[in-house]
PDB file of N, CA and C in Angstrom:
ATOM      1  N   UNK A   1       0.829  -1.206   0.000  1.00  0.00           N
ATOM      2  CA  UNK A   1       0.000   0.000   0.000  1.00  0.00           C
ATOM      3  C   UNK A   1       0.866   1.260   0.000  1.00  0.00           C
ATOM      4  N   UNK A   2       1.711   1.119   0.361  1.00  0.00           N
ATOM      5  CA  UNK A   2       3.245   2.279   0.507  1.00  0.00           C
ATOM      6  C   UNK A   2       3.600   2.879  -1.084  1.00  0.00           C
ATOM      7  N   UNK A   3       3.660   1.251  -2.002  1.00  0.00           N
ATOM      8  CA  UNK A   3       3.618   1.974  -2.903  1.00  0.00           C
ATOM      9  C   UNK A   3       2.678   2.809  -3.548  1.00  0.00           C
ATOM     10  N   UNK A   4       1.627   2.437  -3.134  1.00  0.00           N
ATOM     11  CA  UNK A   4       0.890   3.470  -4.417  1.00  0.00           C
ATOM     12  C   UNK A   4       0.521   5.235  -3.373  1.00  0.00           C
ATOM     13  N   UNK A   5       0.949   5.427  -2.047  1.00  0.00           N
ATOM     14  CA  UNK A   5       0.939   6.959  -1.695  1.00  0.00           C
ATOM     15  C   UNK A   5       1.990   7.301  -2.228  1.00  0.00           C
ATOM     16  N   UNK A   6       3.352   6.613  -2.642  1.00  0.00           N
ATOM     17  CA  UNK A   6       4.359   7.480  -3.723  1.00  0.00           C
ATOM     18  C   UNK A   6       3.995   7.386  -5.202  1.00  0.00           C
ATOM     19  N   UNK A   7       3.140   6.576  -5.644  1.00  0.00           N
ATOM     20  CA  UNK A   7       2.609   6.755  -6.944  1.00  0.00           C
ATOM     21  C   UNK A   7       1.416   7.809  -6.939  1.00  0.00           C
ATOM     22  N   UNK A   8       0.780   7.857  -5.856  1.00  0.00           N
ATOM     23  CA  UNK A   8      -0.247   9.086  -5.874  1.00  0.00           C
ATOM     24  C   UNK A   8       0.635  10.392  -6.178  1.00  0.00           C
ATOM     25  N   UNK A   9       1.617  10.006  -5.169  1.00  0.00           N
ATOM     26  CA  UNK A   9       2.045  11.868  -5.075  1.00  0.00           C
ATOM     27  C   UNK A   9       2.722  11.644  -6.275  1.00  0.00           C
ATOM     28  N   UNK A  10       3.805  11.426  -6.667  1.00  0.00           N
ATOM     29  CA  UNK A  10       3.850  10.701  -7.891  1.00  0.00           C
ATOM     30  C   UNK A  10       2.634  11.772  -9.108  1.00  0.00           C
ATOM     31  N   UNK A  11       1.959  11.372  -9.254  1.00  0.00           N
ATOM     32  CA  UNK A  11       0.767  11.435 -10.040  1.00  0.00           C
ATOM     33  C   UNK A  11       0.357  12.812  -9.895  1.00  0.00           C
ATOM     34  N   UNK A  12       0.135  13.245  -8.659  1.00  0.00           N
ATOM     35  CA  UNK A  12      -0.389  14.820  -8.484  1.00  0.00           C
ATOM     36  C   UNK A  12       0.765  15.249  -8.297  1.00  0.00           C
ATOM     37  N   UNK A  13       1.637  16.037  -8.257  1.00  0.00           N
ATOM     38  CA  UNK A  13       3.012  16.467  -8.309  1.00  0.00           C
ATOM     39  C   UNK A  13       3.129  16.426  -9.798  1.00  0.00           C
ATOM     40  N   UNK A  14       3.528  15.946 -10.586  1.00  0.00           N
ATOM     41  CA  UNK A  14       3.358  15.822 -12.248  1.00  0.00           C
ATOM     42  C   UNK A  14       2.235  16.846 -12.665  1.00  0.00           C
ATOM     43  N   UNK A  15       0.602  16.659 -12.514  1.00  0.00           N
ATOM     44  CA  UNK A  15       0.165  17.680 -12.952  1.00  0.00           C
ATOM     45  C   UNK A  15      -0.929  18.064 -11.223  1.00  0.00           C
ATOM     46  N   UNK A  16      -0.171  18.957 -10.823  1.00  0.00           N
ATOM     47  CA  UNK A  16      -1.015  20.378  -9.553  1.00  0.00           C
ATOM     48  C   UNK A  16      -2.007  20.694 -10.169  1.00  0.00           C
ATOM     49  N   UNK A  17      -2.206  20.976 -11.334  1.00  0.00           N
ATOM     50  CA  UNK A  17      -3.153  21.614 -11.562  1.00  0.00           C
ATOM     51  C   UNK A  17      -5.186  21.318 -11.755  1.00  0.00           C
ATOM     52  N   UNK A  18      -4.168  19.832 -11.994  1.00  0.00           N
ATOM     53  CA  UNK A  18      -5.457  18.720 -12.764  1.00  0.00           C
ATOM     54  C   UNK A  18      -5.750  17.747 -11.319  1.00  0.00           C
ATOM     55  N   UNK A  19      -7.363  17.730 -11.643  1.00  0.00           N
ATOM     56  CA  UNK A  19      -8.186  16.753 -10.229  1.00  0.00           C
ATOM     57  C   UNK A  19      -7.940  15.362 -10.791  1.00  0.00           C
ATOM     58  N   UNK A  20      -8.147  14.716  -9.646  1.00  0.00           N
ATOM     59  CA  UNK A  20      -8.104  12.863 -10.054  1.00  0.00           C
ATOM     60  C   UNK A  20      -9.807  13.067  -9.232  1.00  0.00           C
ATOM     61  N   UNK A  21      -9.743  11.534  -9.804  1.00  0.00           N
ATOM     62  CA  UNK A  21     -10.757  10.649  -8.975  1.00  0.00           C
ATOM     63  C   UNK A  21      -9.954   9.382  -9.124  1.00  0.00           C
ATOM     64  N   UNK A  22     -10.331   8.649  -7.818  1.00  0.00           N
ATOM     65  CA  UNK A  22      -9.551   7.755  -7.280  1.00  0.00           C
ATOM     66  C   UNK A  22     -10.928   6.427  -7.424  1.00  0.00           C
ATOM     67  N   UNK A  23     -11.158   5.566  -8.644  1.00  0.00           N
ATOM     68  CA  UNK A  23     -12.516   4.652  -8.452  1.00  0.00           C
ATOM     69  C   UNK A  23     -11.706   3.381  -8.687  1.00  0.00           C
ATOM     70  N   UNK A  24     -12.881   2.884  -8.380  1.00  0.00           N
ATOM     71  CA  UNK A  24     -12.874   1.055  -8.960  1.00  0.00           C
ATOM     72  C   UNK A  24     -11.659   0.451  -7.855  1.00  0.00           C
ATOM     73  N   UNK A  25     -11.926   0.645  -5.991  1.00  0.00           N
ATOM     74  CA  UNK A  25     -10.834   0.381  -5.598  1.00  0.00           C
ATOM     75  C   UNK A  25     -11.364  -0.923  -4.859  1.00  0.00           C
ATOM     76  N   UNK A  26     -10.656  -1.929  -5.231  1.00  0.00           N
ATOM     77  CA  UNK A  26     -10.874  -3.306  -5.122  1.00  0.00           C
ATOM     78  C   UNK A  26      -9.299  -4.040  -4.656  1.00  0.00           C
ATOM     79  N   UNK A  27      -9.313  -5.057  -4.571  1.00  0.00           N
ATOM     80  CA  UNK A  27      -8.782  -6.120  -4.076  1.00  0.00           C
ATOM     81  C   UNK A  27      -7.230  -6.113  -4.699  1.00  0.00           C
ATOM     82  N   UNK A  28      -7.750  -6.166  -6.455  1.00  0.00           N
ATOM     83  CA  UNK A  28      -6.708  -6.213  -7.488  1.00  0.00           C
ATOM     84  C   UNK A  28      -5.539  -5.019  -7.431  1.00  0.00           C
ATOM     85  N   UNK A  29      -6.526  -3.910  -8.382  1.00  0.00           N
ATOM     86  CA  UNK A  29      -5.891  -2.391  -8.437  1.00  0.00           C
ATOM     87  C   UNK A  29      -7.208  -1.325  -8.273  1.00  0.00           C
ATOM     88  N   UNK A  30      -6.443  -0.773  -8.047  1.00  0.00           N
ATOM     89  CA  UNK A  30      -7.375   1.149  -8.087  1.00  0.00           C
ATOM     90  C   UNK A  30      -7.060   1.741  -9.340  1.00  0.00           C
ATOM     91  N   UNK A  31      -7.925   2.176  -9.823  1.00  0.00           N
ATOM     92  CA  UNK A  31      -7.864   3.245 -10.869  1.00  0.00           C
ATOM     93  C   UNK A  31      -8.062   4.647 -10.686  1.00  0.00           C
ATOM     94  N   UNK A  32      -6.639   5.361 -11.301  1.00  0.00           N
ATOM     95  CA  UNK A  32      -7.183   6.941 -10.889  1.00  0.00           C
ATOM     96  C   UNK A  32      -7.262   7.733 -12.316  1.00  0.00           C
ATOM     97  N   UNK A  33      -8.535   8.692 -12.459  1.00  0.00           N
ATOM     98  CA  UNK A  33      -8.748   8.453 -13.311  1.00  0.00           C
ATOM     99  C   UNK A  33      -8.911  10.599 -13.492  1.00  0.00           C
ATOM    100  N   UNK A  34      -8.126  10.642 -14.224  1.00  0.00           N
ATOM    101  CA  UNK A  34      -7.732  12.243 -14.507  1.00  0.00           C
ATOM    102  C   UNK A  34      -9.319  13.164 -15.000  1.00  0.00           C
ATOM    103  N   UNK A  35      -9.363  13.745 -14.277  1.00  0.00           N
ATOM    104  CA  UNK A  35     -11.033  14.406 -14.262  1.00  0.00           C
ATOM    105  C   UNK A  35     -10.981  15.599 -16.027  1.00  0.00           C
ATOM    106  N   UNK A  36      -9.855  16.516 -16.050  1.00  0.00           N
ATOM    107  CA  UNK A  36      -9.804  16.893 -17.274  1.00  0.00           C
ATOM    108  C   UNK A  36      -9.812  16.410 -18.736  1.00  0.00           C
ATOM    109  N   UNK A  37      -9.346  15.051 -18.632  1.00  0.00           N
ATOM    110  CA  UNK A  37      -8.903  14.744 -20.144  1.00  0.00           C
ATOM    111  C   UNK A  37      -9.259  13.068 -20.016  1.00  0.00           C
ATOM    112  N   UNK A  38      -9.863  12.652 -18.580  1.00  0.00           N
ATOM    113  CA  UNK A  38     -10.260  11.587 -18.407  1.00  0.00           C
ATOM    114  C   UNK A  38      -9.283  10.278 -18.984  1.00  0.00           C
ATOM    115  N   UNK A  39      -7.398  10.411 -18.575  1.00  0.00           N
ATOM    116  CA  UNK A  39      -6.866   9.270 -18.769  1.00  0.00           C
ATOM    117  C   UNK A  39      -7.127   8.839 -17.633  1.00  0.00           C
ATOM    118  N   UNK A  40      -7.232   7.296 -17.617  1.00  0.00           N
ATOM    119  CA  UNK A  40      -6.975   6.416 -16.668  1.00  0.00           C
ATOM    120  C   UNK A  40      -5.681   5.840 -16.608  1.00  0.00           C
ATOM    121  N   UNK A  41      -5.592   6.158 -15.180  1.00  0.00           N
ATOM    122  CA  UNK A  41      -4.524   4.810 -14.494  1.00  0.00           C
ATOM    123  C   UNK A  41      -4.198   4.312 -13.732  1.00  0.00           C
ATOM    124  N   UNK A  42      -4.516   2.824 -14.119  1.00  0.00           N
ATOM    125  CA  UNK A  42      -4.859   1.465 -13.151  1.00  0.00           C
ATOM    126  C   UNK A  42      -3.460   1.618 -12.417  1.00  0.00           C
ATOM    127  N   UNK A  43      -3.637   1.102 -10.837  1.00  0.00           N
ATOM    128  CA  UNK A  43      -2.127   0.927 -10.607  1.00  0.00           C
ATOM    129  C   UNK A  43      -2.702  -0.528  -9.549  1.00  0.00           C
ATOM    130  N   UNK A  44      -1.425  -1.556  -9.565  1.00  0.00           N
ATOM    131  CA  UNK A  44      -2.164  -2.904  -9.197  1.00  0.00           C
ATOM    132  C   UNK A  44      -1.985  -2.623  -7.685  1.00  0.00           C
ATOM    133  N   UNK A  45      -2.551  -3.086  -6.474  1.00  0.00           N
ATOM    134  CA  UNK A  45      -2.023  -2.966  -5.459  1.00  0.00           C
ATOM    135  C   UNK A  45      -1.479  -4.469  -4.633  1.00  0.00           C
ATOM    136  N   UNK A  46      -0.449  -4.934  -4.753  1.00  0.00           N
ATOM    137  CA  UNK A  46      -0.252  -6.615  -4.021  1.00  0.00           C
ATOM    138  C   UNK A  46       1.489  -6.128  -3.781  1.00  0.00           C
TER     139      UNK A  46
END
Protein backbone atom coordinates (compact mmCIF):
# COMPACT_ATOMS: atom_id res chain seq x y z
CA UNK A 1 0.00 0.00 0.00
CA UNK A 2 3.25 2.28 0.51
CA UNK A 3 3.62 1.97 -2.90
CA UNK A 4 0.89 3.47 -4.42
CA UNK A 5 0.94 6.96 -1.69
CA UNK A 6 4.36 7.48 -3.72
CA UNK A 7 2.61 6.75 -6.94
CA UNK A 8 -0.25 9.09 -5.87
CA UNK A 9 2.04 11.87 -5.07
CA UNK A 10 3.85 10.70 -7.89
CA UNK A 11 0.77 11.43 -10.04
CA UNK A 12 -0.39 14.82 -8.48
CA UNK A 13 3.01 16.47 -8.31
CA UNK A 14 3.36 15.82 -12.25
CA UNK A 15 0.17 17.68 -12.95
CA UNK A 16 -1.01 20.38 -9.55
CA UNK A 17 -3.15 21.61 -11.56
CA UNK A 18 -5.46 18.72 -12.76
CA UNK A 19 -8.19 16.75 -10.23
CA UNK A 20 -8.10 12.86 -10.05
CA UNK A 21 -10.76 10.65 -8.98
CA UNK A 22 -9.55 7.76 -7.28
CA UNK A 23 -12.52 4.65 -8.45
CA UNK A 24 -12.87 1.06 -8.96
CA UNK A 25 -10.83 0.38 -5.60
CA UNK A 26 -10.87 -3.31 -5.12
CA UNK A 27 -8.78 -6.12 -4.08
CA UNK A 28 -6.71 -6.21 -7.49
CA UNK A 29 -5.89 -2.39 -8.44
CA UNK A 30 -7.37 1.15 -8.09
CA UNK A 31 -7.86 3.24 -10.87
CA UNK A 32 -7.18 6.94 -10.89
CA UNK A 33 -8.75 8.45 -13.31
CA UNK A 34 -7.73 12.24 -14.51
CA UNK A 35 -11.03 14.41 -14.26
CA UNK A 36 -9.80 16.89 -17.27
CA UNK A 37 -8.90 14.74 -20.14
CA UNK A 38 -10.26 11.59 -18.41
CA UNK A 39 -6.87 9.27 -18.77
CA UNK A 40 -6.97 6.42 -16.67
CA UNK A 41 -4.52 4.81 -14.49
CA UNK A 42 -4.86 1.47 -13.15
CA UNK A 43 -2.13 0.93 -10.61
CA UNK A 44 -2.16 -2.90 -9.20
CA UNK A 45 -2.02 -2.97 -5.46
CA UNK A 46 -0.25 -6.62 -4.02
Amino acid sequence: MQQFYYYLAYHLAKNPRESYTISNIHMLHLEIIDNENRERSAFPIC
